[in-house]
C-alpha atoms as a PDB file:
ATOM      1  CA  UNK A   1      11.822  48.425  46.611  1.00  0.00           C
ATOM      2  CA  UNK A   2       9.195  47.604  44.540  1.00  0.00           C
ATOM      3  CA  UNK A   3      10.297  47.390  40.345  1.00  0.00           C
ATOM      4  CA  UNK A   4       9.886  50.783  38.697  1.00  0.00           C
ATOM      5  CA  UNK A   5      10.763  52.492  41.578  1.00  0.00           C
ATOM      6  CA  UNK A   6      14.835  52.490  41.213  1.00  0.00           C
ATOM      7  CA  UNK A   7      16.279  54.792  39.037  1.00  0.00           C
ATOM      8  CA  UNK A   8      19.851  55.579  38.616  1.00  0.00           C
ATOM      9  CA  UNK A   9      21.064  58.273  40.640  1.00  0.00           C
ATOM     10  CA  UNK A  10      25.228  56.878  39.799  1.00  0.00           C
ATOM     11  CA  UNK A  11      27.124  56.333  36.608  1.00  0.00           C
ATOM     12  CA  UNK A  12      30.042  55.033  37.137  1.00  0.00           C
ATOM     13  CA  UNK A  13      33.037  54.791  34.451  1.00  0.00           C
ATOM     14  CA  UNK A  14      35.953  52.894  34.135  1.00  0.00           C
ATOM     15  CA  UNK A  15      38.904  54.588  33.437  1.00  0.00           C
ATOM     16  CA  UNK A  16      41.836  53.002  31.090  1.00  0.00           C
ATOM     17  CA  UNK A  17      40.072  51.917  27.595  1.00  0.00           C
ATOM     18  CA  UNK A  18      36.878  53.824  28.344  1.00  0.00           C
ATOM     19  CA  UNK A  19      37.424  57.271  29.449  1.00  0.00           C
ATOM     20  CA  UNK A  20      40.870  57.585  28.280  1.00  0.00           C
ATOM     21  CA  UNK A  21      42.377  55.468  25.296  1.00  0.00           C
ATOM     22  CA  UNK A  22      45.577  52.783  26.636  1.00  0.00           C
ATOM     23  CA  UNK A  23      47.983  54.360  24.640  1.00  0.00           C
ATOM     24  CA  UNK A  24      49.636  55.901  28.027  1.00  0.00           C
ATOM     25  CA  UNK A  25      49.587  52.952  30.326  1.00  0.00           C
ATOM     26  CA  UNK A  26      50.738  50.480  26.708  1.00  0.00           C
ATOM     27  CA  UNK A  27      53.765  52.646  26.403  1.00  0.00           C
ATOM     28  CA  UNK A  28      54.220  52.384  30.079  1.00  0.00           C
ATOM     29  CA  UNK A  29      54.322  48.997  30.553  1.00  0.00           C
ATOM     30  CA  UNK A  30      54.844  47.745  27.190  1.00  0.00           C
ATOM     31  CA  UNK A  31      58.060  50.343  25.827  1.00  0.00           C
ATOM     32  CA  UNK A  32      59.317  52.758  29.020  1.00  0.00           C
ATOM     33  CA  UNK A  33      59.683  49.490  31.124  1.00  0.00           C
ATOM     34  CA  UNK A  34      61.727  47.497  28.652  1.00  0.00           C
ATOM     35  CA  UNK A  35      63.768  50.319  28.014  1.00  0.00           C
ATOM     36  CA  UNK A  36      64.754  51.165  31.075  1.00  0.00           C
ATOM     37  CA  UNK A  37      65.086  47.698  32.341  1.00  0.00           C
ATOM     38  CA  UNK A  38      67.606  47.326  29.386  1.00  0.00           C
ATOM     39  CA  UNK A  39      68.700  50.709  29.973  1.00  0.00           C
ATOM     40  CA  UNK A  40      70.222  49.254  34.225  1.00  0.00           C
ATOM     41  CA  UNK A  41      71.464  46.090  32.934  1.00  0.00           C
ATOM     42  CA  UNK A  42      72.905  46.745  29.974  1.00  0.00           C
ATOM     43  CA  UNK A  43      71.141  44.667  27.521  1.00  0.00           C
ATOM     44  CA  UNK A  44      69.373  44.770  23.751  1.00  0.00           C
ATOM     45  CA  UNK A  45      65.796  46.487  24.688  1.00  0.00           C
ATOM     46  CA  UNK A  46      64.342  43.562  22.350  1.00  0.00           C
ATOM     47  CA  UNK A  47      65.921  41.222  25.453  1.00  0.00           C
ATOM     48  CA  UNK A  48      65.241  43.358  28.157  1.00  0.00           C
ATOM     49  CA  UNK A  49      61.447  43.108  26.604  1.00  0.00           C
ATOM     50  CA  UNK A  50      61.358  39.180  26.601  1.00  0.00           C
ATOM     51  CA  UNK A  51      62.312  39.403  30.102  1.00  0.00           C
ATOM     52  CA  UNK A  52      59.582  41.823  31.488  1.00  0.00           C
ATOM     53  CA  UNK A  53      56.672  40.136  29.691  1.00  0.00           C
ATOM     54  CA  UNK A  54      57.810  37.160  30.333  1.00  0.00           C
ATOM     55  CA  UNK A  55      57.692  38.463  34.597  1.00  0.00           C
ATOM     56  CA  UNK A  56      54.189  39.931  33.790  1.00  0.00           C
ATOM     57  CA  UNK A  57      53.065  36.298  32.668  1.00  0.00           C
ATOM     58  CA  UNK A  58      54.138  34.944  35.412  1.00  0.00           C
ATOM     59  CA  UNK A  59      52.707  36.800  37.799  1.00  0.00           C
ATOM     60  CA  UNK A  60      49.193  37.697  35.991  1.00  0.00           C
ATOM     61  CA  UNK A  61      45.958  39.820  36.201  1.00  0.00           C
ATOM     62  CA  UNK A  62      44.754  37.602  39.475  1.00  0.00           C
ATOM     63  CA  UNK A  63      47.367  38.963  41.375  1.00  0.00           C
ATOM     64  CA  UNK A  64      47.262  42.542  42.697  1.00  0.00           C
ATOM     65  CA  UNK A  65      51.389  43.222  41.662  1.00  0.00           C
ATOM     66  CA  UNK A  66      50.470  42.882  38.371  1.00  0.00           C
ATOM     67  CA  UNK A  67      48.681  46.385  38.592  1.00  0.00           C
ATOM     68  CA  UNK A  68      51.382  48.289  40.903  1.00  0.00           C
ATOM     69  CA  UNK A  69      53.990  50.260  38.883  1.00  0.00           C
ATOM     70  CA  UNK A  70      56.191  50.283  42.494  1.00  0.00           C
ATOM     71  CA  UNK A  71      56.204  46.497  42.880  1.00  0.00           C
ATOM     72  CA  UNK A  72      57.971  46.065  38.836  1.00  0.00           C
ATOM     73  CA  UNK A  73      59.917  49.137  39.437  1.00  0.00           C
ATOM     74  CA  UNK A  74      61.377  47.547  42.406  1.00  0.00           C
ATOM     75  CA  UNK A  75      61.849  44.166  41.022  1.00  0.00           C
ATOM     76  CA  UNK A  76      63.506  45.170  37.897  1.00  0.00           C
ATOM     77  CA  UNK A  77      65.683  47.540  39.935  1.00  0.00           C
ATOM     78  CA  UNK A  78      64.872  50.578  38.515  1.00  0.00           C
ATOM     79  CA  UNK A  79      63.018  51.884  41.139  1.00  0.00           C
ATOM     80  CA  UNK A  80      64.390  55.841  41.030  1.00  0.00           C
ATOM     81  CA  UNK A  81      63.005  55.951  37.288  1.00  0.00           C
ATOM     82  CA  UNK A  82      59.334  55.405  37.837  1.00  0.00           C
ATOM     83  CA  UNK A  83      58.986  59.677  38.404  1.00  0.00           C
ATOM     84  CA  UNK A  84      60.268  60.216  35.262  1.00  0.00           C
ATOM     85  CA  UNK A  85      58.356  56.866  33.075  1.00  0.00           C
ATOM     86  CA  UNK A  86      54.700  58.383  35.028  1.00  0.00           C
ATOM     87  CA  UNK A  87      55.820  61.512  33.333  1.00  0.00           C
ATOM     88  CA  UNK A  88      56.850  60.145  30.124  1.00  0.00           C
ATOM     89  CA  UNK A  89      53.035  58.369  30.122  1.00  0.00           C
ATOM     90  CA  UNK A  90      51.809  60.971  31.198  1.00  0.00           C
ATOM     91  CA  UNK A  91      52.333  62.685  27.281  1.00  0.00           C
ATOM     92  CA  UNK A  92      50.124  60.037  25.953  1.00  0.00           C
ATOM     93  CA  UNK A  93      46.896  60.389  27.968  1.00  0.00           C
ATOM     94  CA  UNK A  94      44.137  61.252  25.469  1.00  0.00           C
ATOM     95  CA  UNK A  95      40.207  61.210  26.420  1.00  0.00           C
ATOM     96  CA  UNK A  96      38.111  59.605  24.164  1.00  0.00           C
ATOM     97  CA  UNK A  97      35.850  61.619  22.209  1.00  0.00           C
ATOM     98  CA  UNK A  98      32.297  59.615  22.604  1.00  0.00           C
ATOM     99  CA  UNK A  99      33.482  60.082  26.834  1.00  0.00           C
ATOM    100  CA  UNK A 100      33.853  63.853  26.367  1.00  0.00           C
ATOM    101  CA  UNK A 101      30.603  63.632  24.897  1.00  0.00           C
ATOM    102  CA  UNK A 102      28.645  61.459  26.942  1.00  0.00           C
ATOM    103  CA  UNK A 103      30.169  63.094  30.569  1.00  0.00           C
ATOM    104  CA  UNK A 104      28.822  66.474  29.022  1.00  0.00           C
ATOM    105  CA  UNK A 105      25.672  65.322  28.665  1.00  0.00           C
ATOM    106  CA  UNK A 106      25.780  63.737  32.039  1.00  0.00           C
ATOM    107  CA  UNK A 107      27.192  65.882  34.609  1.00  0.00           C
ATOM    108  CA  UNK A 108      24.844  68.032  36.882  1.00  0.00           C
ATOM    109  CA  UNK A 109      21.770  65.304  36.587  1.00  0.00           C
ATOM    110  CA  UNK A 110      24.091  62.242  37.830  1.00  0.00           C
ATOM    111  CA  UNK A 111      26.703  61.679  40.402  1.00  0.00           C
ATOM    112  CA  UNK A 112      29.375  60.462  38.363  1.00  0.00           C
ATOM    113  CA  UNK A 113      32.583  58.407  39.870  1.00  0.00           C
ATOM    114  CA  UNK A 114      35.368  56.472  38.454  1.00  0.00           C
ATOM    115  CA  UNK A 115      35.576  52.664  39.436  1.00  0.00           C
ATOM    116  CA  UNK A 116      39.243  51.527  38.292  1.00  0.00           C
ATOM    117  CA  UNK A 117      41.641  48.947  38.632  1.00  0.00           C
ATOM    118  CA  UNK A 118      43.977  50.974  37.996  1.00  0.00           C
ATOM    119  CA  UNK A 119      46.278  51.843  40.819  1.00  0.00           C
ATOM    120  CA  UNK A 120      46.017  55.594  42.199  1.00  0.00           C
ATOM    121  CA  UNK A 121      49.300  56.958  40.504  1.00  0.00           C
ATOM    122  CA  UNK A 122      48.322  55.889  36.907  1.00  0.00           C
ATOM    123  CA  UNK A 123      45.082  58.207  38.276  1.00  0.00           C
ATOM    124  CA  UNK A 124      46.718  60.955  39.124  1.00  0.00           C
ATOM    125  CA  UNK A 125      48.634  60.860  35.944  1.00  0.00           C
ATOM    126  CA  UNK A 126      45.272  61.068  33.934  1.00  0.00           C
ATOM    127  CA  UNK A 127      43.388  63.543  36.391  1.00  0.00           C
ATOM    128  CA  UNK A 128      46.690  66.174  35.963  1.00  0.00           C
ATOM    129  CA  UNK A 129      46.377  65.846  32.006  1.00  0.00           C
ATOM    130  CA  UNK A 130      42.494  65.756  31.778  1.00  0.00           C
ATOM    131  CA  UNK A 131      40.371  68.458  33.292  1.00  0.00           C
ATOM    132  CA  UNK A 132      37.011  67.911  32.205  1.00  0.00           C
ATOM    133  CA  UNK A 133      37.464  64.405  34.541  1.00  0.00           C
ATOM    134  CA  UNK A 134      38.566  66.569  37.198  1.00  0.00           C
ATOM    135  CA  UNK A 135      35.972  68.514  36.913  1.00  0.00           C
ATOM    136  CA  UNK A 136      33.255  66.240  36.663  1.00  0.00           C
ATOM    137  CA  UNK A 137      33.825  63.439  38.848  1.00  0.00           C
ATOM    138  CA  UNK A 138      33.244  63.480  42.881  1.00  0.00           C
ATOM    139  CA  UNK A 139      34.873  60.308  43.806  1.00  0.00           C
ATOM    140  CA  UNK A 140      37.333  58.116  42.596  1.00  0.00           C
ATOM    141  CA  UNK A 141      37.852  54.150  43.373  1.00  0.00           C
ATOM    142  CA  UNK A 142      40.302  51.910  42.761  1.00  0.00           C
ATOM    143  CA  UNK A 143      40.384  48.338  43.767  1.00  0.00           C
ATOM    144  CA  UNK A 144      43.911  47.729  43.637  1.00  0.00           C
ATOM    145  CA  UNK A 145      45.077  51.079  45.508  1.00  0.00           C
ATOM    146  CA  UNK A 146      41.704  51.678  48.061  1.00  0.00           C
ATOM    147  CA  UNK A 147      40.860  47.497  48.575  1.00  0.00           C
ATOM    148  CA  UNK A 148      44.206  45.738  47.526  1.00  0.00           C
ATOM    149  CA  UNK A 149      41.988  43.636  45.144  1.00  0.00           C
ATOM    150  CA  UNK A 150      43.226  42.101  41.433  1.00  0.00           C
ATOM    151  CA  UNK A 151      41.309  43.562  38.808  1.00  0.00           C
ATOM    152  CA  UNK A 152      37.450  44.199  39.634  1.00  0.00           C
ATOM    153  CA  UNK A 153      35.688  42.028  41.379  1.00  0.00           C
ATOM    154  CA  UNK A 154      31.680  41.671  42.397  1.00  0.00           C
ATOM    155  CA  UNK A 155      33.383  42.633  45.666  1.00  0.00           C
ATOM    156  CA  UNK A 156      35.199  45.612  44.366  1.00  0.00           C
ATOM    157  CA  UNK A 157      31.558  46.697  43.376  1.00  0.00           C
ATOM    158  CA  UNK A 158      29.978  45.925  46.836  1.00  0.00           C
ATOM    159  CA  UNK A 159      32.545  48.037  48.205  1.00  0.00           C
ATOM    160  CA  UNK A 160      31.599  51.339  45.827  1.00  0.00           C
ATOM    161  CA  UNK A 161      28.223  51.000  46.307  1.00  0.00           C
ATOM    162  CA  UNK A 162      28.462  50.751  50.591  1.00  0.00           C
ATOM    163  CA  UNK A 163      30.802  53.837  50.098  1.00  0.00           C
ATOM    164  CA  UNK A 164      27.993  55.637  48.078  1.00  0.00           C
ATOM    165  CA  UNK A 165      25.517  54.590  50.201  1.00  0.00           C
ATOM    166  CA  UNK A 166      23.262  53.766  47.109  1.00  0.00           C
ATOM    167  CA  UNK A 167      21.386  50.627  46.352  1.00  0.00           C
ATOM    168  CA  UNK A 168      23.075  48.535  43.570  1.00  0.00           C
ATOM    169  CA  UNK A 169      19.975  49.402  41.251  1.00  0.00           C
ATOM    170  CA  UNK A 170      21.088  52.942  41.596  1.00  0.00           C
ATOM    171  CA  UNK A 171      24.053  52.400  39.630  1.00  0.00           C
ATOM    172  CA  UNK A 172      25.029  51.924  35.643  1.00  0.00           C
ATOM    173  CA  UNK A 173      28.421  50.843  35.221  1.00  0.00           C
ATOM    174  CA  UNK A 174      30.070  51.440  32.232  1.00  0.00           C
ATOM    175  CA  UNK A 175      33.738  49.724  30.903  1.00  0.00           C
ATOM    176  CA  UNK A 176      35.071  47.646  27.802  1.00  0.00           C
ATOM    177  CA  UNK A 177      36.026  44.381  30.099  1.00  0.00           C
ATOM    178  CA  UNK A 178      33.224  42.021  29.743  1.00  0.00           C
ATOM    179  CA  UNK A 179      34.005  39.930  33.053  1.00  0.00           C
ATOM    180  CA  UNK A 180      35.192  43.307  35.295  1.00  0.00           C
ATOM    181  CA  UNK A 181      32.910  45.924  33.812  1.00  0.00           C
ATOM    182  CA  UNK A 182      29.705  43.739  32.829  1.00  0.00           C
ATOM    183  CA  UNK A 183      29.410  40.510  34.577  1.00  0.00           C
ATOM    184  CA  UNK A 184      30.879  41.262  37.995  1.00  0.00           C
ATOM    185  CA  UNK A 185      28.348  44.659  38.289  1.00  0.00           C
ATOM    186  CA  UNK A 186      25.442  43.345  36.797  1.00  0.00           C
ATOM    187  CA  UNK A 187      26.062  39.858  39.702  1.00  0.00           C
ATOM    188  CA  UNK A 188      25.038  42.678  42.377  1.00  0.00           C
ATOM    189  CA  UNK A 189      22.149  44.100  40.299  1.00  0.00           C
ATOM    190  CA  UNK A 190      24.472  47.294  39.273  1.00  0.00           C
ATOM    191  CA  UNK A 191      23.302  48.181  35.334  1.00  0.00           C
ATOM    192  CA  UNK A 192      25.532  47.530  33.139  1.00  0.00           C
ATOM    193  CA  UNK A 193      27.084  48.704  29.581  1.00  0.00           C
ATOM    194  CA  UNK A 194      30.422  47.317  27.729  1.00  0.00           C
ATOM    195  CA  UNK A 195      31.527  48.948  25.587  1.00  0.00           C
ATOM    196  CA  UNK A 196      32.979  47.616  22.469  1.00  0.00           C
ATOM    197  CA  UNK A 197      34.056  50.461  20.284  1.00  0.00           C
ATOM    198  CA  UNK A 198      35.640  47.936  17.621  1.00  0.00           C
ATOM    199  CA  UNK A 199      32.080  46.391  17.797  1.00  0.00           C
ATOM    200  CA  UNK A 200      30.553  50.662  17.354  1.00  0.00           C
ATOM    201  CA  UNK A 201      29.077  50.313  20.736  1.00  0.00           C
ATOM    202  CA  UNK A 202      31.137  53.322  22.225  1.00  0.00           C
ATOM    203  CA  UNK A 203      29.547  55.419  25.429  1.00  0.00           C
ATOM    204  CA  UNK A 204      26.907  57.474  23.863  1.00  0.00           C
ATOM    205  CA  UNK A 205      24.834  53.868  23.602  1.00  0.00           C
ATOM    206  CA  UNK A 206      24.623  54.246  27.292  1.00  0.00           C
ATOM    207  CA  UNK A 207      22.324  57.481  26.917  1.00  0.00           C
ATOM    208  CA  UNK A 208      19.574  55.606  25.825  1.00  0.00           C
ATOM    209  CA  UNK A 209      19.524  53.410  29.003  1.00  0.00           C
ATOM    210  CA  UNK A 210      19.260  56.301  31.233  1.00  0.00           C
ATOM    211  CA  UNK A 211      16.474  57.878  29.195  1.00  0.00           C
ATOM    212  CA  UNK A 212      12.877  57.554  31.295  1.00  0.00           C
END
């Protein structure tokens, strides 16, 4: 296709940290864990916490367990609690303002989808809280539930774009990881943004690259 020629038709979003602040899936991992972990073996949650980070280390973002909430839950032995922590996380789930914004400006002149490493019931915990994402998004992928893959990969991306039957051009990915959401998309010729609201580059920056 000659240059000029491709124009996005896709923006795709990542979920945790860009759509939705992390303060749900921190206080999953980070306090409902610990606490229940301490909770089933009857130990100081301050111990019980040294002992879970200390498995999440050792395990790491390159491996796909590290994302699934069944795989800890089973390890640590607290596997009939995990109903009630998604619940608990479920409180916390907050959309970001400048996403509220931008996916109202957005919706009805782009397909938008969600491209996530986060696993599908962490998803379902957002979609139930957040209905504007409901709403507005026709599909959702995740690499570590749909493709069993660690984080995202430029394979992860390969994957969406086959599935959307779009060329790579035809995409703008947006996320606030610079390897997963900016260098592994942009390695296939997917547009990207990262965002870096700390840095005040939040989502509605990404308007301006979609304007003709």
């Amino acid at each position: 296709m000659p240059r000029g020629e491709c124009t996005v038709k896709v923006v795709s979003f990542d979920l945790d940290g860009t759509l939705v602040h992390r303060d749900y899936v921190d206080y999953f991992w980070l306090e409902l864990v610990p606490r229940l972990y301490a909770e089933e073996r009857g130990m100081s949650v301050e111990e019980a916490k040294r002992v879970v980070l200390a498995s999440y280390e050792e395990v790491g973002p390159r491996d796909v367990r590290w994302y699934l909430p069944s795989y800890w839950f089973h390890r640590f032995g607290i596997h009939e609690h995990l109903n009630y922590a998604l619940r608990e996380a479920a409180r916390r789930v907050r959309l970001c303002e400048d996403a509220a914004e931008v996916i109202e400006a957005l919706r009805g002149s782009y397909e938008l989808v969600i491209s996530t490493s986060a696993p599908r019931v962490f998803i379902e915990v957002v979609m139930s809280r957040v209905p504007l994402l409901r709403e507005s998004f026709t599909r959702v992928f995740s690499s570590t539930s749909d493709y069993g893959l660690p984080g995202k990969p430029v394979e992860f991306f390969a994957n969406v774009i086959r599935e959307l039957g779009v060329e790579p051009c035809e995409v703008l990915h947006a996320g606030d990881d610079e390897e997963f959401d900016y260098e592994n998309p942009s390695k296939l010729g997917i547009k990207a943004y990262l965002v870096d609201r700390e840095g005040g580059r939040d989502l509605r920056g990404l308007l301006s690259l979609l304007q003709h």
